[in-house]
Protein backbone atom coordinates (compact mmCIF):
# COMPACT_ATOMS: atom_id res chain seq x y z
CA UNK A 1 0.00 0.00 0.00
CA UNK A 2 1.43 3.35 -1.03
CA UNK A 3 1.93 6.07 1.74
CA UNK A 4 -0.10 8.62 1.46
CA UNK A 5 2.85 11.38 2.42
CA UNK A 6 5.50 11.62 -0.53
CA UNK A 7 9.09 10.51 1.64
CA UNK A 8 10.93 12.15 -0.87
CA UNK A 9 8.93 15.34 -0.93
CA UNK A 10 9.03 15.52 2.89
CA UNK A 11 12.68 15.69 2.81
CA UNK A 12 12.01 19.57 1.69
CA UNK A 13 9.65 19.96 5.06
CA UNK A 14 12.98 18.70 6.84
CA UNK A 15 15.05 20.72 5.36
CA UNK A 16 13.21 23.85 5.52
CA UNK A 17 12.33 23.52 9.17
CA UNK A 18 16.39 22.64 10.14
CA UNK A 19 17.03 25.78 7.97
CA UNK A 20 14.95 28.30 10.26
CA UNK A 21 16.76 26.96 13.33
CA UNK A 22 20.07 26.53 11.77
CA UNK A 23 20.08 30.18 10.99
CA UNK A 24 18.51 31.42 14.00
CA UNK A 25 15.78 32.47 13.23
CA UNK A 26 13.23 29.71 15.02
CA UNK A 27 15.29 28.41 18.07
CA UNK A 28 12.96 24.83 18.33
CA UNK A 29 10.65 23.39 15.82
CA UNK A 30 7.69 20.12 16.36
CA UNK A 31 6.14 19.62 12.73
CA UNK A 32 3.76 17.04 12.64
CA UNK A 33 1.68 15.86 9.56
CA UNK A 34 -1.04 13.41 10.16
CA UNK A 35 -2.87 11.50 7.07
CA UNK A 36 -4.99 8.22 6.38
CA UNK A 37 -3.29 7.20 9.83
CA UNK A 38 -0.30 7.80 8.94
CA UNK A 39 2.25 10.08 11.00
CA UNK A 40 5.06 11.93 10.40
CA UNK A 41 6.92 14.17 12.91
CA UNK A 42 10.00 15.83 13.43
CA UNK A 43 11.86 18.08 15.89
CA UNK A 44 14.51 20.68 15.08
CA UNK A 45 16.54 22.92 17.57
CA UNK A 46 17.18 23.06 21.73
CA UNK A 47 14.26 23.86 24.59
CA UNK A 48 16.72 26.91 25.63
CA UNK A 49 19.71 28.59 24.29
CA UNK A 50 22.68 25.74 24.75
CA UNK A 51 20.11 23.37 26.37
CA UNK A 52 18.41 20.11 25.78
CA UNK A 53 17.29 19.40 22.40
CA UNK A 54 13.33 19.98 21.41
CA UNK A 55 11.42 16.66 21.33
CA UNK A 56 8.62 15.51 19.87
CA UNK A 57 6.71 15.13 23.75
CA UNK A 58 7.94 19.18 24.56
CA UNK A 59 5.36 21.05 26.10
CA UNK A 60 4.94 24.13 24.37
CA UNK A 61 2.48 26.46 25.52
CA UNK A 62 -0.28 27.05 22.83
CA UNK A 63 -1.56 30.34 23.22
CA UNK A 64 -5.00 30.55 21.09
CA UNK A 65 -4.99 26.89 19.64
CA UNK A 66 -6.77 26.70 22.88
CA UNK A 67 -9.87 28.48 21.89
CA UNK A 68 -10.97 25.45 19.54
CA UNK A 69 -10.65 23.25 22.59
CA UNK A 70 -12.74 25.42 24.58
CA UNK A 71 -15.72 25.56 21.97
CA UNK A 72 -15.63 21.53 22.04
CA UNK A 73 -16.20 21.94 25.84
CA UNK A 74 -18.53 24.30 25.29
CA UNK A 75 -20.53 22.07 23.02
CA UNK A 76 -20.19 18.85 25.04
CA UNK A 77 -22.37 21.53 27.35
CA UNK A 78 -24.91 22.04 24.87
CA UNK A 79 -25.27 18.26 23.42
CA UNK A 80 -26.19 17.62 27.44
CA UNK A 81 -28.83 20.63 27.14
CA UNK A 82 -27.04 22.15 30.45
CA UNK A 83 -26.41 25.35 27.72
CA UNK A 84 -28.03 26.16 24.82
CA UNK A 85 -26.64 27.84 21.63
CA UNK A 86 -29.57 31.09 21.49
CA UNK A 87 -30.53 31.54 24.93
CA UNK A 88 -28.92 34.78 27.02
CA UNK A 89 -26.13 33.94 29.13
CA UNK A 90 -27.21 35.91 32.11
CA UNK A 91 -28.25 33.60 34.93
CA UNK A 92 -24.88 31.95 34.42
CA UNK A 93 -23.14 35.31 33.62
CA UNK A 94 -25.10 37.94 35.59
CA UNK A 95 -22.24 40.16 34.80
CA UNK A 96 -23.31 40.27 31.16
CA UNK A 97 -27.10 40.93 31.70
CA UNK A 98 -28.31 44.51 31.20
CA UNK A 99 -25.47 45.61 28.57
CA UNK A 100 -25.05 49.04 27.62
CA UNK A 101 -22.85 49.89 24.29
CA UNK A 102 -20.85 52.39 22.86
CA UNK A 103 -22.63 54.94 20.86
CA UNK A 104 -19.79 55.92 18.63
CA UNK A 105 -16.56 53.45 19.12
CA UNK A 106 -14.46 56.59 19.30
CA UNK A 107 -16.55 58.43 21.72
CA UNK A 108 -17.01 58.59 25.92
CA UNK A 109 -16.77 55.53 27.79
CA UNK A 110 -19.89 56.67 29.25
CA UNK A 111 -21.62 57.86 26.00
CA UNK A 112 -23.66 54.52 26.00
CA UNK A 113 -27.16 52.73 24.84
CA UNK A 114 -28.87 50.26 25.70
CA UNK A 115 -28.17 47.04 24.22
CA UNK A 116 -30.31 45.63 21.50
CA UNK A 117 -30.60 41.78 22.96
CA UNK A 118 -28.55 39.50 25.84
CA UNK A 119 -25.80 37.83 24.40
CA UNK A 120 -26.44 34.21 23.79
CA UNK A 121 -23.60 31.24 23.90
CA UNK A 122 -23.70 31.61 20.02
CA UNK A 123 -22.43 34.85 20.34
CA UNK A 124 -19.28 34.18 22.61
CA UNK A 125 -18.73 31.06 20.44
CA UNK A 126 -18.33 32.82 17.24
CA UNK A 127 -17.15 36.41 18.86
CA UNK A 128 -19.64 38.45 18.22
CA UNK A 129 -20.78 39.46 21.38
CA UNK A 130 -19.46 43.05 20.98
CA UNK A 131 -16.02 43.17 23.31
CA UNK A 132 -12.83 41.82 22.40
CA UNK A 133 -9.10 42.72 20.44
CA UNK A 134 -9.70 46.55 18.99
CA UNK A 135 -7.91 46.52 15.82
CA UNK A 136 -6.50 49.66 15.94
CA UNK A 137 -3.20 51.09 17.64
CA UNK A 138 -3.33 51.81 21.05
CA UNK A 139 -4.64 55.07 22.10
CA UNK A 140 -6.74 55.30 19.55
CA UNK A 141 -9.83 55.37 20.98
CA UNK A 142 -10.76 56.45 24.75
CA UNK A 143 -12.40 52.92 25.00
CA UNK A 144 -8.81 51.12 24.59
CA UNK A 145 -7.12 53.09 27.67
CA UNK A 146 -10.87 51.96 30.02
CA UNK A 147 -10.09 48.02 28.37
CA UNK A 148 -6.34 47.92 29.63
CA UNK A 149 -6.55 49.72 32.94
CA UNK A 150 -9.32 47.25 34.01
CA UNK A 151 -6.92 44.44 32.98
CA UNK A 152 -9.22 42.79 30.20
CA UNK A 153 -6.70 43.54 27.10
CA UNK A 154 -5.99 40.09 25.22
CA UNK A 155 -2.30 39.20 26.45
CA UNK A 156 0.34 36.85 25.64
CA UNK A 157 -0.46 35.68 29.18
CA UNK A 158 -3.14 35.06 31.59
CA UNK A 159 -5.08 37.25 33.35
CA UNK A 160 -3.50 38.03 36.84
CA UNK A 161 -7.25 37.81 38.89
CA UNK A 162 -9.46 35.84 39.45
CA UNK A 163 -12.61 34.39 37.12
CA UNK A 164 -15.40 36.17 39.26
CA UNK A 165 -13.21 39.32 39.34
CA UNK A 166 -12.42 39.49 35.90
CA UNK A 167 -15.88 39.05 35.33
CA UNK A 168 -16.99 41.94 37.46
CA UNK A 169 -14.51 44.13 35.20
CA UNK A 170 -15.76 43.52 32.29
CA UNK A 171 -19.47 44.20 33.41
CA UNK A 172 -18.48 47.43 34.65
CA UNK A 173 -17.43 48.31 30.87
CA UNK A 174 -19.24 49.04 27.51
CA UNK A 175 -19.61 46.43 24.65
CA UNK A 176 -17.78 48.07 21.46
CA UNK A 177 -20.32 46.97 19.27
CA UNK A 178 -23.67 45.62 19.40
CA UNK A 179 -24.67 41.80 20.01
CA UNK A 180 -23.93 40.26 16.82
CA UNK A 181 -22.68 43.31 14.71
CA UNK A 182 -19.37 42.40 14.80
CA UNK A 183 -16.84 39.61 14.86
CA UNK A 184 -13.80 40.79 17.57
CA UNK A 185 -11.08 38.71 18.72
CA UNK A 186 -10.21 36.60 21.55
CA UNK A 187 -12.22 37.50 24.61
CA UNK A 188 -15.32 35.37 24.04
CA UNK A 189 -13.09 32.59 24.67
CA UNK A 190 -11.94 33.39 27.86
CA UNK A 191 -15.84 34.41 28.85
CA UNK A 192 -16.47 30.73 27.55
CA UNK A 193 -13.91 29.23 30.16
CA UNK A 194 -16.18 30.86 33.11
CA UNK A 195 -19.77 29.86 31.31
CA UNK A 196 -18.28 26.01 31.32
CA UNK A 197 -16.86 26.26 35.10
CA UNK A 198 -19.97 28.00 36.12
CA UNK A 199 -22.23 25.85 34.10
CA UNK A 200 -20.75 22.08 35.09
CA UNK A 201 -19.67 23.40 38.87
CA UNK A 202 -16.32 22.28 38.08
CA UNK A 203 -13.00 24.48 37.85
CA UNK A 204 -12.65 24.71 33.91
CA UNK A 205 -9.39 22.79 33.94
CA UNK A 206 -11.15 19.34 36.09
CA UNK A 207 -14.11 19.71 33.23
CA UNK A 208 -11.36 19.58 30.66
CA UNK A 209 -10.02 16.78 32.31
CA UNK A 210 -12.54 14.56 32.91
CA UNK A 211 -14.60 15.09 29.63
CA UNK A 212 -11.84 16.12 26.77
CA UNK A 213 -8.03 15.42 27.93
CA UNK A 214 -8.30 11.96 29.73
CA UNK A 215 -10.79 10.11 26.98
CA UNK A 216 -8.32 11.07 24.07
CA UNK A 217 -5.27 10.59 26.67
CA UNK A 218 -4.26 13.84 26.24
CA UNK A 219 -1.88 13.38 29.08
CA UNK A 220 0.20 16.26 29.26
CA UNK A 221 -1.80 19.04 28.37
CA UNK A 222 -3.36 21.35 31.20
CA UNK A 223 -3.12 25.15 32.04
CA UNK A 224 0.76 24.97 33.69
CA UNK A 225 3.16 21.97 33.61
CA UNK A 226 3.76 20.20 36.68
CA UNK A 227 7.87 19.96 38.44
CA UNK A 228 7.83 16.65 37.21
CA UNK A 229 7.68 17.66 33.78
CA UNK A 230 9.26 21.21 33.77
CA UNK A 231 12.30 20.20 31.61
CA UNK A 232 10.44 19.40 28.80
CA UNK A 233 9.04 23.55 28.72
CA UNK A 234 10.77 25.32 26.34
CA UNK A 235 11.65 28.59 26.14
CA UNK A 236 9.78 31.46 24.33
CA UNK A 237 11.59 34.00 22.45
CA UNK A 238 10.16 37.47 20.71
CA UNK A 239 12.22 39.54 18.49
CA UNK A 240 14.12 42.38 19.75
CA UNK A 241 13.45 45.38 18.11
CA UNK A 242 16.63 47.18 18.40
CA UNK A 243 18.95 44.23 17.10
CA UNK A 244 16.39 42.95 15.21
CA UNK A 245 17.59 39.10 16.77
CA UNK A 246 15.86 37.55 19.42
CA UNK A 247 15.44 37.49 22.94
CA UNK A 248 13.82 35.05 25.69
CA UNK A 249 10.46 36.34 26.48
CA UNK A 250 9.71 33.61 29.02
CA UNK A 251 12.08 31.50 30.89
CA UNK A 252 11.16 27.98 31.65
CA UNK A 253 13.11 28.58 34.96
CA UNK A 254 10.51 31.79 35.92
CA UNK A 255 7.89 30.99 33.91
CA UNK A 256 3.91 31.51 35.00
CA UNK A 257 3.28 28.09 33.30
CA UNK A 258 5.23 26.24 35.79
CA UNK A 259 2.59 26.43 38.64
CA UNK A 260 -1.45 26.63 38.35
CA UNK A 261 -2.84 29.91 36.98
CA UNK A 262 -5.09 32.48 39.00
CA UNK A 263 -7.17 32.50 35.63
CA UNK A 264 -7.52 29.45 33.72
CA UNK A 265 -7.85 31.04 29.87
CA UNK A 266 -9.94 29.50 27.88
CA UNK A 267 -8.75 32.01 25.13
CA UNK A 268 -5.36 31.13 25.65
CA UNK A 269 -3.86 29.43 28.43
CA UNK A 270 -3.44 25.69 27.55
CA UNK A 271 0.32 23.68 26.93
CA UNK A 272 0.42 21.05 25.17
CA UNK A 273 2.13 18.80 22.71
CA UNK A 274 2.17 17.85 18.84
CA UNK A 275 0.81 14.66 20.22
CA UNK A 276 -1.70 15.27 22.71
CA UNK A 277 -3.23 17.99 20.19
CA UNK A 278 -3.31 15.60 17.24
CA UNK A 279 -5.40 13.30 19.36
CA UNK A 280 -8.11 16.52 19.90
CA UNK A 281 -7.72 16.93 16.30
CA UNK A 282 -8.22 13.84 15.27
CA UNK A 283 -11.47 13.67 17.59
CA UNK A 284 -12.52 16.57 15.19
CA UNK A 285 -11.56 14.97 11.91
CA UNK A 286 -13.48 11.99 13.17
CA UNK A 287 -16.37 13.58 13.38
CA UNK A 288 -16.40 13.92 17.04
CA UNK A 289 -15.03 10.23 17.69
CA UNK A 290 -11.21 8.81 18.11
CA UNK A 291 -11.12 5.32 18.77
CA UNK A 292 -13.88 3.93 21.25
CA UNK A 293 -14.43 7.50 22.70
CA UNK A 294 -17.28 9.70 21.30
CA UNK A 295 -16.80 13.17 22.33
CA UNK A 296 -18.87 14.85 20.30
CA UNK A 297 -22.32 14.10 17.60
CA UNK A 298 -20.95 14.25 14.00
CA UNK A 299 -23.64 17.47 13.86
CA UNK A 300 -21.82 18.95 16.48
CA UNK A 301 -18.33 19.13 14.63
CA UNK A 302 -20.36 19.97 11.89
CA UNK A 303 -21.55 22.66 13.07
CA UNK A 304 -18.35 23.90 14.96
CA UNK A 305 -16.63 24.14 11.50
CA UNK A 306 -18.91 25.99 9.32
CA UNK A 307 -18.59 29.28 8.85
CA UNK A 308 -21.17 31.52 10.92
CA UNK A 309 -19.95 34.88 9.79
CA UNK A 310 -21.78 37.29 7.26
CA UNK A 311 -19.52 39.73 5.36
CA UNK A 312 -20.41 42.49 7.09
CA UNK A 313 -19.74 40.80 10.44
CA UNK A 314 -16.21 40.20 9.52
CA UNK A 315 -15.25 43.87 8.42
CA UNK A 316 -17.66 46.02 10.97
CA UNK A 317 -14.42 46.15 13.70
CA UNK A 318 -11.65 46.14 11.36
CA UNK A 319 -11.17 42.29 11.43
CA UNK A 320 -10.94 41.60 7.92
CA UNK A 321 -7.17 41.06 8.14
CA UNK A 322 -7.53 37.81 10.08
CA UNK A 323 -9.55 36.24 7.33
CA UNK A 324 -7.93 37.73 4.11
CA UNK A 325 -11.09 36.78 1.75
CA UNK A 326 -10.60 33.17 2.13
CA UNK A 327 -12.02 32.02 5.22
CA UNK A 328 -14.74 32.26 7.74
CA UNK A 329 -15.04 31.31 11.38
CA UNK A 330 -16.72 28.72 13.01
CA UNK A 331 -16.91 27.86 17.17
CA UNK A 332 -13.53 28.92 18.36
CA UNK A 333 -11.45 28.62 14.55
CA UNK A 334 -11.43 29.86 11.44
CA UNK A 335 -12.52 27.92 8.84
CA UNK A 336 -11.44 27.91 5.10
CA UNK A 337 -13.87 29.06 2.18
CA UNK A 338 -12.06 29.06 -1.24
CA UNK A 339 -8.36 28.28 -1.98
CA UNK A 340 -6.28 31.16 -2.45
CA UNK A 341 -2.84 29.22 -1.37
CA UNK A 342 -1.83 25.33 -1.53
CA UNK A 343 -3.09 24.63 1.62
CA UNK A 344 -6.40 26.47 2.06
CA UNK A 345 -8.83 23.54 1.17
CA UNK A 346 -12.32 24.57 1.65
CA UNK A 347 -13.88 23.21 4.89
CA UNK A 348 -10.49 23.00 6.44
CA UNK A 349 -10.66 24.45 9.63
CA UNK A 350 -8.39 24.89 12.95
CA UNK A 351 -6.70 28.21 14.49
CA UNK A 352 -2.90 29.59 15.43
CA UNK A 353 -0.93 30.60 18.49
CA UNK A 354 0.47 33.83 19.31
CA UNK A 355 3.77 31.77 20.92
CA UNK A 356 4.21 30.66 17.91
CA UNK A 357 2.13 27.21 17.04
CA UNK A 358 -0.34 26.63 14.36
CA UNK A 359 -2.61 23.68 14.05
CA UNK A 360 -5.20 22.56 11.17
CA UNK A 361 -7.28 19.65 9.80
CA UNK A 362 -8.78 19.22 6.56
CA UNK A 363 -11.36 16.38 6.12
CA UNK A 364 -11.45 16.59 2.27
CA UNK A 365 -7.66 15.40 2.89
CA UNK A 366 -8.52 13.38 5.81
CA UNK A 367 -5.28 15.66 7.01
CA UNK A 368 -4.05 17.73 10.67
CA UNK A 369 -1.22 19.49 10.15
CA UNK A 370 0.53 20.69 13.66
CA UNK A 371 3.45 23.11 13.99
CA UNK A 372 5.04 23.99 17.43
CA UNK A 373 7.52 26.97 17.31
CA UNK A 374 9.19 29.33 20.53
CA UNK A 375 9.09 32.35 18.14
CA UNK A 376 5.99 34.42 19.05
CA UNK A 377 4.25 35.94 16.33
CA UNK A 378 3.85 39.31 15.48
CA UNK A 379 1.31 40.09 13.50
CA UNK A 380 -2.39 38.40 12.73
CA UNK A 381 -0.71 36.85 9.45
CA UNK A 382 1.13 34.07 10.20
CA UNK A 383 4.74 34.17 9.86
CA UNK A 384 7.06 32.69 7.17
CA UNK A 385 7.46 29.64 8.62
CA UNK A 386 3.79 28.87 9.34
CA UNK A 387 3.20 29.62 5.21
CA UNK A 388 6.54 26.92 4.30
CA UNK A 389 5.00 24.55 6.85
CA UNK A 390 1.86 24.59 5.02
CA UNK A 391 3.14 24.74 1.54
CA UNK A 392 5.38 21.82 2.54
CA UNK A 393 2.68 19.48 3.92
CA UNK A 394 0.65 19.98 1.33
CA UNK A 395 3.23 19.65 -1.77
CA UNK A 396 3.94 15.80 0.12
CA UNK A 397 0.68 14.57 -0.52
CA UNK A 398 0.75 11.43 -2.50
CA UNK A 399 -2.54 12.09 -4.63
């Protein structure tokens, strides 16, 4: 039986991937491709400068490749009728009941009206319940400067209180936009994490544990890595701006991820590895099933990776840059629409991480495509080596 990866061709994934760390410019790769069951994986570079080399079972901290996880939570919820997709989240969320929005995004803080419905679980599943990432520089608007001080401005890391306090911030603010107007970034995710604790009276992480992580023996992912497996953190790096190389953003030695966050972030807080998140993604690509364990219906996936995004949604707060005319989002990940590159199959679906870490799976290919890096990313786009990744796996399929 043929393979269904080219060897040959994924000698120019190898190469590629040993080039970025060879020249310093990625200090520790994990690419793993995944196909007709079928895996290939390889690891590239050292955990921290002159240290142990990166394996394939380092625990790399995956920034918002969490917020897919969170929406299958979510839905588990809602398959168990404990949440439903349309109905407000205020008895859950009392801090969200009674919202008042901004009349004019660049106006008063206070210069507010009434909202025009509750926001619903739909809403924080797709991000358009009117808060999140403003896409503009900061400053800009009077809004921003009310977001940070109040500690609710999406962050590389967690936030520093705790759920109920967090939550009583961000009801003492404005929405942006109103309920469903708009698709903004990243916070609905981390409202999500409370709705699930709040909604199965566990602490989010125990929920993830018992229902997602220990069925598809995801057995080293969790919001910080215990002592026992601290040497297999690596480092982070972010480039410096006024040498233009890089520098160590977080130490495994110091870093928040070595003990158990205040916050748990469901927008962003998980580790994990290329393993443990090929077995989530494989749940996916199985229509909700991997192995004996059913996580999820078949219409749940399906529903988690269409696109539930009008046009208008998708440019009304500037957001257009995350989805370049290609590709929609679904529950917690963008989804693909029309192929504009090699890899952008339409109904692939799957999400990136601001550390650094991109992950993807395509049924039409029956395909995940995983890629841990320690270079945080700077921009919305994906850097250069997320696009060779991606053109790589793709140029090795067989047919």
């Amino acid at each position: 039986m043929n393979s269904p990866l080219s060897l040959e061709r994924l000698g120019r994934l190898r190469d590629a991937m040993s080039g970025y760390v060879e020249r310093g410019e990625v200090p520790g790769i994990v690419a793993m491709i995944y196909r007709r069951g079928e895996v290939h994986a390889e690891a590239f570079g050292a955990l921290t400068p002159g240290g142990a080399p990166v394996r394939r079972d380092s625990i790399f901290r995956i920034a918002s490749m969490t917020k897919p996880i969170i929406a299958a939570a979510a839905m588990i919820l809602v398959e168990e009728c404990r949440l439903r997709l349309d109905d407000p989240v205020d008895e859950l969320l009392p801090e969200l009941a009674g919202r008042r929005v901004l009349r004019r995004l660049d106006g008063p803080v206070d210069d507010t009206v009434a909202a025009n419905r509750p926001i619903t679980l739909r809403d924080l599943l797709t991000f358009r319940l009117g808060f999140g990432a403003v896409m503009a520089p900061p400053g800009t608007y009077p809004i921003q400067e009310a977001i940070a001080e109040a500690g609710l401005a999406p962050s590389p890391t967690p936030p520093a209180v705790t759920p109920d306090e967090w939550m009583k911030r961000l009801g003492q603010l404005p929405l942006l936009h109103q309920p469903g107007e708009a698709w903004m970034y990243h916070t609905g995710s981390d409202i999500l994490g409370v709705l699930i604790a709040r909604a199965s009276g566990q602490e989010l992480e125990a929920f993830l544990k018992q229902r997602l992580f220990d069925p598809l023996g995801m057995k080293d992912t969790g919001f910080h890595v215990p002592v026992a497996k601290a040497d297999r953190l690596p480092a982070v790096y972010v480039r410096d701006p006024e040498t233009g190389g890089l520098r160590v953003f977080d130490d495994p030695q110091k870093s928040a991820w070595t003990r158990p966050p205040v916050f748990a972030s469901g927008g962003g807080g998980l580790v994990s590895t290329a393993g443990d998140y090929l077995a989530f993604c494989r749940m996916l690509l199985g229509k909700g099933r991997l192995g004996r364990e059913r996580i999820l219906s078949r219409p749940a996936v399906e529903l988690m990776t269409a696109d539930h995004l009008t046009a208008e949604q998708k440019e009304a707060a500037g957001a257009g840059r995350f989805f370049g005319g290609h590709s929609g989002w679904g529950f917690g990940g963008a989804v693909n629409l029309r192929r504009t590159q090699l890899w952008q199959t339409p109904g692939r679906f799957g999400w990136d991480g601001g550390f650094g870490t991109s992950g993807y799976t395509d049924p039409q290919e029956d395909l995940t495509g995983i890629l841990l890096t320690q270079r945080m990313m700077e921009s919305p786009q994906g850097p250069r080596v997320f696009t060779d990744f991606w053109t790589l796996v793709y140029q090795s399929l067989e047919d």
